[in-house]
C-alpha atoms as a PDB file:
ATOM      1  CA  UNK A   1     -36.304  -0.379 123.450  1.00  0.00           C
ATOM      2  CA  UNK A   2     -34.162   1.786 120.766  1.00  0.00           C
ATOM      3  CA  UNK A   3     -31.940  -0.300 118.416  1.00  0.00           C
ATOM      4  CA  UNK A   4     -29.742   1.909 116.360  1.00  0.00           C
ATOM      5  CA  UNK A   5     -28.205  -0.523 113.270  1.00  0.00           C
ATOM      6  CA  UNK A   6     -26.377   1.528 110.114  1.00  0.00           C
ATOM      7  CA  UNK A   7     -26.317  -0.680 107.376  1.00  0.00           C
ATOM      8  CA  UNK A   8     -24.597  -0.632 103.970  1.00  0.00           C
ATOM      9  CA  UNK A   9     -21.149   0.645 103.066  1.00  0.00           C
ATOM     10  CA  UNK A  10     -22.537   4.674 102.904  1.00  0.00           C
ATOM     11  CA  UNK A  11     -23.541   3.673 106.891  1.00  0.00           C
ATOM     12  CA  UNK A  12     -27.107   5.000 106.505  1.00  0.00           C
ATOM     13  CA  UNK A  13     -28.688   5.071 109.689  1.00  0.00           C
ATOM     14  CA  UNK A  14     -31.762   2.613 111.150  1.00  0.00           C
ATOM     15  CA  UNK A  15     -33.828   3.483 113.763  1.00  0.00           C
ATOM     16  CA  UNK A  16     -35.706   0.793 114.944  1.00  0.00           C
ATOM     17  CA  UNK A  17     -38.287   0.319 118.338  1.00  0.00           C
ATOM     18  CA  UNK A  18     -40.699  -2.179 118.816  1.00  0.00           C
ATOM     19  CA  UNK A  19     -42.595  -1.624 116.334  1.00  0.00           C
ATOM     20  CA  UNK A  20     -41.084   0.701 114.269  1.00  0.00           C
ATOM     21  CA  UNK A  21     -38.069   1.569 111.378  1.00  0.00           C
ATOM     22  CA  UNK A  22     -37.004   5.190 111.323  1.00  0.00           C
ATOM     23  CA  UNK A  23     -34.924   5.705 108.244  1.00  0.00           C
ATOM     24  CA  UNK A  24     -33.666   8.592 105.841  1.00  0.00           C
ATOM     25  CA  UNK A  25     -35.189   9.585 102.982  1.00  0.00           C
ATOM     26  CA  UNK A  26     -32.586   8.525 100.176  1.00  0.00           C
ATOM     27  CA  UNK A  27     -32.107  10.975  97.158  1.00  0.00           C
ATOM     28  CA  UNK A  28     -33.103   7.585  94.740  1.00  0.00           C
ATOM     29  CA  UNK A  29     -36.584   7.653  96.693  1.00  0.00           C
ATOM     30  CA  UNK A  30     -37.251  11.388  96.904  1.00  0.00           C
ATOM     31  CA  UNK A  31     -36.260  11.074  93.222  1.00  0.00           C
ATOM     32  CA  UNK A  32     -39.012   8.169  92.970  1.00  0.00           C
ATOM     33  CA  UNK A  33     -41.681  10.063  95.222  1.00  0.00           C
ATOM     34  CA  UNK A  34     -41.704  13.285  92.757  1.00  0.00           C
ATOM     35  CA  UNK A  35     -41.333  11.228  89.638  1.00  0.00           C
ATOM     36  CA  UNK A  36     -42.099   7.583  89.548  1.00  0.00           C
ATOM     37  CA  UNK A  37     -44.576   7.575  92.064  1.00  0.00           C
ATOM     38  CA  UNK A  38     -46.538   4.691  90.264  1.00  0.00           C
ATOM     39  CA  UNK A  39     -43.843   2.774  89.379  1.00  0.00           C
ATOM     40  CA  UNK A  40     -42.509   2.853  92.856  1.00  0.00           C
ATOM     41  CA  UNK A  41     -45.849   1.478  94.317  1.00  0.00           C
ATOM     42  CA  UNK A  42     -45.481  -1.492  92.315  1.00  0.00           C
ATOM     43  CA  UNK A  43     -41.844  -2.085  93.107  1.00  0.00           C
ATOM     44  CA  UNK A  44     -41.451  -0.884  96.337  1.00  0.00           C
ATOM     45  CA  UNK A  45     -41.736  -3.744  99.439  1.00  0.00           C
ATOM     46  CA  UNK A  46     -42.629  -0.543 101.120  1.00  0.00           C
ATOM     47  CA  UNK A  47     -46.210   0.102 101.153  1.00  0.00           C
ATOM     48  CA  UNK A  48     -46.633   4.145 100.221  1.00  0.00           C
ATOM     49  CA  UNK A  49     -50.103   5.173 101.282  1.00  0.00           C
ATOM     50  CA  UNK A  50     -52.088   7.256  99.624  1.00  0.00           C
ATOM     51  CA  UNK A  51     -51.914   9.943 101.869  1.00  0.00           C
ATOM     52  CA  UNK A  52     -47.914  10.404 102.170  1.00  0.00           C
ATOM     53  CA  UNK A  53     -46.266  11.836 102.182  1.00  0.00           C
ATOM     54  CA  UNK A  54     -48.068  15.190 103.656  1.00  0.00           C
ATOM     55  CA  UNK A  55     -48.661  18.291 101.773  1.00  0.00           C
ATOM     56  CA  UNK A  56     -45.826  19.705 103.457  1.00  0.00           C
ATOM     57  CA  UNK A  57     -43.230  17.478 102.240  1.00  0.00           C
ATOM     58  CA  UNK A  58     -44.503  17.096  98.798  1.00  0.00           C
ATOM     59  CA  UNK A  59     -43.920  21.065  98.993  1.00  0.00           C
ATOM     60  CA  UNK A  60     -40.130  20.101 100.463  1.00  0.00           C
ATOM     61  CA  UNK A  61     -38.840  17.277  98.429  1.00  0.00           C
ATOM     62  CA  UNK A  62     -37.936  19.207  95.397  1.00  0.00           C
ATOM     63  CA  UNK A  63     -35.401  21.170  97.653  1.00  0.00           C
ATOM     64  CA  UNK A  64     -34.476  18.616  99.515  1.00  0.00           C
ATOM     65  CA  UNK A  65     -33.539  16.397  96.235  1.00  0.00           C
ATOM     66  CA  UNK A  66     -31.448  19.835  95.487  1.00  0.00           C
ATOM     67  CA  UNK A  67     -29.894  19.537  98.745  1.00  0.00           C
ATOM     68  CA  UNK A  68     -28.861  15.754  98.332  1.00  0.00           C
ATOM     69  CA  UNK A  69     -28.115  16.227  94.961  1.00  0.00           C
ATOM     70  CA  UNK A  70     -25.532  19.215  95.621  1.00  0.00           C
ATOM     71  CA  UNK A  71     -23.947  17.630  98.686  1.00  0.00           C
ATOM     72  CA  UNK A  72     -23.695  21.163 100.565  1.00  0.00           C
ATOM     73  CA  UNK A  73     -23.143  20.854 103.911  1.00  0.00           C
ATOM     74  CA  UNK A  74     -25.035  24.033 105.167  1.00  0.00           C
ATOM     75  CA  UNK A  75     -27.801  22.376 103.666  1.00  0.00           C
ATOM     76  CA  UNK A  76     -27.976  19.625 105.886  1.00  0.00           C
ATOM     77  CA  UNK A  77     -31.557  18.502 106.189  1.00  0.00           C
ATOM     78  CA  UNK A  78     -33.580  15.233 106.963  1.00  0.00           C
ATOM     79  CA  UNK A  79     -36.043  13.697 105.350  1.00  0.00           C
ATOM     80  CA  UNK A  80     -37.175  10.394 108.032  1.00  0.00           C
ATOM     81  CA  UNK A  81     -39.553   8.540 106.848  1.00  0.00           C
ATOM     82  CA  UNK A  82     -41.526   6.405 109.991  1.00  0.00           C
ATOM     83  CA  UNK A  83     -42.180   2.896 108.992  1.00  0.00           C
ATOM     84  CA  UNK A  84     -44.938   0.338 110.666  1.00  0.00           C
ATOM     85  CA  UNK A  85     -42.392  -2.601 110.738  1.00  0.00           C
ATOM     86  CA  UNK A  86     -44.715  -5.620 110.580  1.00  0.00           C
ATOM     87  CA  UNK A  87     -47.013  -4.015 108.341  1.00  0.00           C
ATOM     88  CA  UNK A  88     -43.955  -2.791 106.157  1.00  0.00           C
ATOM     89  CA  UNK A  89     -46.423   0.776 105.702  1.00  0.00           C
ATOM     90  CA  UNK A  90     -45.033   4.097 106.045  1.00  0.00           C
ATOM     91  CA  UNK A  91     -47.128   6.307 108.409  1.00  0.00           C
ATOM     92  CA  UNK A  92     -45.672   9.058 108.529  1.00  0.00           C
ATOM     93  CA  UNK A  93     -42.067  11.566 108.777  1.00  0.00           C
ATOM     94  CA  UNK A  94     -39.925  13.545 110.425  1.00  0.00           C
ATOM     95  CA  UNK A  95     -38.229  16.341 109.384  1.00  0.00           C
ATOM     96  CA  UNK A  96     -35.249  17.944 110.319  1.00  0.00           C
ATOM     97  CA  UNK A  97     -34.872  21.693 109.605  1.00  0.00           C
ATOM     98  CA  UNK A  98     -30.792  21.807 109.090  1.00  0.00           C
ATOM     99  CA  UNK A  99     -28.290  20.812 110.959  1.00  0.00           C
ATOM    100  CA  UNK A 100     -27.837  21.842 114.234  1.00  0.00           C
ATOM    101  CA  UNK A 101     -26.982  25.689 115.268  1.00  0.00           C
ATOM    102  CA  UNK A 102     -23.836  26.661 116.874  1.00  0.00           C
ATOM    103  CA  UNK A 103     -25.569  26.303 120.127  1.00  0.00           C
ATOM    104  CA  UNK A 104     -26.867  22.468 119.235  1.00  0.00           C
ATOM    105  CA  UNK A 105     -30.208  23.265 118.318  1.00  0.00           C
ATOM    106  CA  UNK A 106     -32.100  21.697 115.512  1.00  0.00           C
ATOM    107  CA  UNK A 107     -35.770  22.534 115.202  1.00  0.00           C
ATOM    108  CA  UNK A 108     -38.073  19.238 113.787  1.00  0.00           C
ATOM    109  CA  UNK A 109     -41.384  18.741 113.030  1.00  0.00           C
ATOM    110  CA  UNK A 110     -43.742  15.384 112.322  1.00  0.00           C
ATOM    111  CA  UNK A 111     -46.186  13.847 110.767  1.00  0.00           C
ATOM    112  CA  UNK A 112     -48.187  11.122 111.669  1.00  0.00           C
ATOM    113  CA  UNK A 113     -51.254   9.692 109.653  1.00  0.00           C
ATOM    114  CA  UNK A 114     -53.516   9.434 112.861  1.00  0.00           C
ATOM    115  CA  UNK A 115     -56.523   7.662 111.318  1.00  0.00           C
ATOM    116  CA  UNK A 116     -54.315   5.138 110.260  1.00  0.00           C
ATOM    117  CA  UNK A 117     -51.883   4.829 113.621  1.00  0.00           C
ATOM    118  CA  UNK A 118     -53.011   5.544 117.709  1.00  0.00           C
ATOM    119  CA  UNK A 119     -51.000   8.206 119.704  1.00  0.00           C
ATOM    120  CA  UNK A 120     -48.665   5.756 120.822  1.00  0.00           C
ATOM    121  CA  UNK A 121     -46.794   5.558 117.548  1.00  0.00           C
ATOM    122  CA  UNK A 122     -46.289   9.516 117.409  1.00  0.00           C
ATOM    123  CA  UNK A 123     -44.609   9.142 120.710  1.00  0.00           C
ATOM    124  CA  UNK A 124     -42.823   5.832 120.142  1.00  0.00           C
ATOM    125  CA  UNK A 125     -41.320   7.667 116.509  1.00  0.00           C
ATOM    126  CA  UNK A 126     -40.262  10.813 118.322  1.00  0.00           C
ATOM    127  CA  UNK A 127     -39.095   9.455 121.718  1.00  0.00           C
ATOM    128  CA  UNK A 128     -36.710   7.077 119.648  1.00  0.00           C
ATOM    129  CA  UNK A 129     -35.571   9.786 117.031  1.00  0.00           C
ATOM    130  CA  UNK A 130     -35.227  12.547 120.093  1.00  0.00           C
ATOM    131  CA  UNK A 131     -33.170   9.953 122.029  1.00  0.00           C
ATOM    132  CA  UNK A 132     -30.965   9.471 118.366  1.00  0.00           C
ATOM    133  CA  UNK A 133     -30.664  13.105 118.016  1.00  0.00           C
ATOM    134  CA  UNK A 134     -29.430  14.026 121.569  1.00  0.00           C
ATOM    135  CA  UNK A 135     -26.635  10.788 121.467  1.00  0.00           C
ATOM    136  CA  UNK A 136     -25.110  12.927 118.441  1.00  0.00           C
ATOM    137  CA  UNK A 137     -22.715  15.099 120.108  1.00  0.00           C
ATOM    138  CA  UNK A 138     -24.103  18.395 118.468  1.00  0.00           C
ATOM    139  CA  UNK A 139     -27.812  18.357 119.267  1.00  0.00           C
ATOM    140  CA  UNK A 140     -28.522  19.596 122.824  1.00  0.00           C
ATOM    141  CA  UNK A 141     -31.802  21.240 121.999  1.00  0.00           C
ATOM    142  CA  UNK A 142     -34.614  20.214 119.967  1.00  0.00           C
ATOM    143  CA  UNK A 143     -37.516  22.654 118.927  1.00  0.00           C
ATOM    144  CA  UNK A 144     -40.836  21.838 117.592  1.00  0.00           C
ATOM    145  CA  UNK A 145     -43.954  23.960 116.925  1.00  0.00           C
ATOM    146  CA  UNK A 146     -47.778  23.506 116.677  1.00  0.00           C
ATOM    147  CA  UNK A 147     -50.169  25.537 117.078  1.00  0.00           C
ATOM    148  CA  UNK A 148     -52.678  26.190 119.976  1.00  0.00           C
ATOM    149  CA  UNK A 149     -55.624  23.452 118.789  1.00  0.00           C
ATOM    150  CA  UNK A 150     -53.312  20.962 117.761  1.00  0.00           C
ATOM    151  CA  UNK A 151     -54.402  18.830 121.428  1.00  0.00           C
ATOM    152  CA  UNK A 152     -52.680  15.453 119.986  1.00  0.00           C
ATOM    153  CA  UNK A 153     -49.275  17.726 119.719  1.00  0.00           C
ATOM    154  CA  UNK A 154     -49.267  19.415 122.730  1.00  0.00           C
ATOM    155  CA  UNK A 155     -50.050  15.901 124.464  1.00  0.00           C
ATOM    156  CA  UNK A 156     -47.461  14.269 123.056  1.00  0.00           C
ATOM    157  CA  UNK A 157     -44.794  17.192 123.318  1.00  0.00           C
ATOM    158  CA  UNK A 158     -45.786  16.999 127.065  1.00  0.00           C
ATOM    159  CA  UNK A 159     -45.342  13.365 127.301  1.00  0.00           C
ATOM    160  CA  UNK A 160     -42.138  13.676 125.598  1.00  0.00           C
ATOM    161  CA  UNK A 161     -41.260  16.304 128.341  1.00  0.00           C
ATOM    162  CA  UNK A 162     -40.905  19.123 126.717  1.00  0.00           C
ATOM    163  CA  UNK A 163     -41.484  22.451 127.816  1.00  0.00           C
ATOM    164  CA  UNK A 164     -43.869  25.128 125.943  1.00  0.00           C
ATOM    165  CA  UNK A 165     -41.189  28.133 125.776  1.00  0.00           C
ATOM    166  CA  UNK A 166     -43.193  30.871 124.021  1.00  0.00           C
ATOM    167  CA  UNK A 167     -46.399  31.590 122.144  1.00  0.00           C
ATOM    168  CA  UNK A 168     -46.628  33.979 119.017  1.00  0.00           C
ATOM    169  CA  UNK A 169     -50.354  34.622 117.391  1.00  0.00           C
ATOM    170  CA  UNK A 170     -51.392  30.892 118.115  1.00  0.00           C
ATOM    171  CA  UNK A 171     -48.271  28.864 117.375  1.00  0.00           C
ATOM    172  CA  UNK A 172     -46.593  27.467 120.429  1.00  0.00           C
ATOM    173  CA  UNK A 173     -43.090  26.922 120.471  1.00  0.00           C
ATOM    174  CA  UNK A 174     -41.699  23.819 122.673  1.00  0.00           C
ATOM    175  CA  UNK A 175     -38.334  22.827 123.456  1.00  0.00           C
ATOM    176  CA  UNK A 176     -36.374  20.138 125.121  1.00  0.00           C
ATOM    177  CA  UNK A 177     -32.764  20.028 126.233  1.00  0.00           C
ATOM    178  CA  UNK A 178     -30.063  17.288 126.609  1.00  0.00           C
ATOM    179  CA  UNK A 179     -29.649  16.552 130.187  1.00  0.00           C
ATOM    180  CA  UNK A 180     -25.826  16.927 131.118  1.00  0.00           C
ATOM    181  CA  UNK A 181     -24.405  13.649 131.770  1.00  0.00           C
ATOM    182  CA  UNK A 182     -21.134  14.644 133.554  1.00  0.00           C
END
């Protein structure tokens, strides 16, 4: 079950499942996560592991603070970060690559701390943020990429149902589209 709740007066968004809290990276936390990363450990009722956020988005948050900071629109990225609700842990993110094409495509990739979480989360995280993203009128397609030995990908962007569309070197792009409703 998918509960969508916005809260505050700027509306920011809540994804929540059984067992999980999807939520937006704020600029104040991205801010925190590059340069109060102790002090937010103490303050935070948020457990940040160790591990997160991944290599990758350490690499992306100074742009993506730009990005928030500057309030461009052809900017438009997202930060997610996936939060164990009980456990009040993140575990992982997702990130959105812009905002969707002309066409309603937005490409996304994930990260999930598996020796901390089983392959259920993955799937519960991205079933509930695919299902968000396809509700917004302008997503029809979502892309995401792994590559070729990546086996806990490719079985969860199977049981996701989406569709392997083309291989280059050994990356593997997948896709899945919104199913017409009319």
């Amino acid at each position: 079950m998918i509960k969508i709740k916005k809260r505050g007066e700027n509306g920011l968004i809540e994804i929540l499942t059984n067992r999980l809290m999807i939520i937006p990276c704020s600029l104040d936390l991205a801010k925190s996560l590059v340069f109060h990363r102790k002090e937010l450990n103490k303050r935070s009722p948020i457990e940040f592991p160790y591990y997160w956020p991944s290599p990758f988005v350490k690499s992306f948050l100074p742009y993506y603070i730009e990005c928030l900071e500057s309030d461009e629109v052809e900017h438009d990225c997202g930060l997610w970060l996936i939060i164990l609700y009980e456990e009040k842990k993140i575990i992982g993110d997702i990130l959105m690559k812009g905002k969707p094409s002309k066409e309603g495509m937005v490409e996304l990739c994930y990260h999930v701390e598996e020796k901390q979480v089983d392959e259920t989360i993955a799937y519960e995280a991205m079933d509930a943020f695919i299902d968000w993203l396809t509700y917004q009128k302008s997503v029809k397609k979502v892309v995401m990429e792994c590559e070729e030995q990546q086996k806990k990908s490719i079985r969860l962007f199977n049981k996701l149902g989406m569709i392997c569309m083309k291989k280059e070197g050994s990356f593997l792009m997948w896709e899945i589209q919104k199913k017409d409703l009319d």
